[in-house]
Protein backbone atom coordinates (compact mmCIF):
# COMPACT_ATOMS: atom_id res chain seq x y z
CA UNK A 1 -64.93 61.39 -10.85
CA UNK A 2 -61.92 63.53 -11.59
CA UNK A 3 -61.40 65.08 -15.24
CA UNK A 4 -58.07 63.43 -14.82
CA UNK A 5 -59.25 60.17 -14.18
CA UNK A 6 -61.94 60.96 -17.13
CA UNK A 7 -58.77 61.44 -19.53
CA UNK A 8 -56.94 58.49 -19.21
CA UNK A 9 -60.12 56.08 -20.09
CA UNK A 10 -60.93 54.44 -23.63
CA UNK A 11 -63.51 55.47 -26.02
CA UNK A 12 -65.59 52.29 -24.82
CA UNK A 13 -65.13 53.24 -21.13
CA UNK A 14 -65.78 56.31 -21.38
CA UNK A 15 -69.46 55.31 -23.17
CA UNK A 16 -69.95 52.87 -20.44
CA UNK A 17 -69.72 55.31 -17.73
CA UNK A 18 -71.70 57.66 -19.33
CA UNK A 19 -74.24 54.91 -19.59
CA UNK A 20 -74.31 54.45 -15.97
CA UNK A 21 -74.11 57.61 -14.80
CA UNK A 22 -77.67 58.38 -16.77
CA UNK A 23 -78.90 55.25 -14.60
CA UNK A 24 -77.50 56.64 -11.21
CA UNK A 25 -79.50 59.97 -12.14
CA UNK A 26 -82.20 58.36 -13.26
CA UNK A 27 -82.34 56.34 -9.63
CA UNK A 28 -81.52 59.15 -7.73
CA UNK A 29 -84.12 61.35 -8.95
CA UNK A 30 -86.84 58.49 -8.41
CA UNK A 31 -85.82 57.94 -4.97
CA UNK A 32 -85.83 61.70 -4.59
CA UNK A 33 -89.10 61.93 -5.90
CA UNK A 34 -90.37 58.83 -3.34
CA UNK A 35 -88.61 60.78 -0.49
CA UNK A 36 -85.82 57.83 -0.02
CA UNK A 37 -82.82 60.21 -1.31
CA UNK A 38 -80.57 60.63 2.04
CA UNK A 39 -78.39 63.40 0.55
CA UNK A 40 -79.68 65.60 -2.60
CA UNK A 41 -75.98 66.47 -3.30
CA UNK A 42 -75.88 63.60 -5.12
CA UNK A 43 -78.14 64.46 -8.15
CA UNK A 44 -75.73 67.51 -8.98
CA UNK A 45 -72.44 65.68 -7.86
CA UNK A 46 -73.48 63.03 -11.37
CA UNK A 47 -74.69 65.82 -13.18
CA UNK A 48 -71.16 66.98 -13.18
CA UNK A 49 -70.26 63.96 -13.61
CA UNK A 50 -72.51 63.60 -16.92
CA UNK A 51 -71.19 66.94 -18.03
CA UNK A 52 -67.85 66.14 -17.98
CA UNK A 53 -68.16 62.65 -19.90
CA UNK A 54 -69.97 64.67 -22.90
CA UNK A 55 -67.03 67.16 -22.88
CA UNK A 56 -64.27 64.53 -23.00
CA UNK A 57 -66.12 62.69 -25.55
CA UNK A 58 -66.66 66.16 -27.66
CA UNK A 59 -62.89 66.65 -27.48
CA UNK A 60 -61.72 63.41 -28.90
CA UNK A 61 -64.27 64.10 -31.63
CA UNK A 62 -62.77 66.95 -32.73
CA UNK A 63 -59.30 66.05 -32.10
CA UNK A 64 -59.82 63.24 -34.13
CA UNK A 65 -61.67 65.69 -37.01
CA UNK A 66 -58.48 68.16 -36.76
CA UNK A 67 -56.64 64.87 -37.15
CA UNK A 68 -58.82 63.85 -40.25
CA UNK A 69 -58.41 67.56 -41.92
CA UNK A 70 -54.24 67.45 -41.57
């Protein structure tokens, strides 16, 4: 997911996504840990993914404080 694409989604979006991207890792690192995982790549490719979430989230929270302050 692009931090583009990341952007233009809602508060509630964005919380959902982050919700499921903590289930993909979650099932990705089982099924690397049974030895069913086709391509490791993945586990870092929704880390990212994760990371990028938390900082969108982080910037709307203080956006919003700046907002608050004014």
């Amino acid at each position: 997911m692009k931090a583009s694409e990341i952007r233009e989604l809602q508060d509630q979006e964005l919380a959902e996504k982050l919700k499921q991207a903590r289930t993909e890792l979650f099932n990705l690192r089982f099924r690397l840990a049974t030895g069913n995982l086709d391509n490791p790549g993945q586990i870092g490719a929704v880390k990212k993914d994760i990371a990028r979430l938390h900082t969108e989230l982080r910037a709307r929270e203080i956006a919003a404080a700046r907002d608050q302050a004014s």
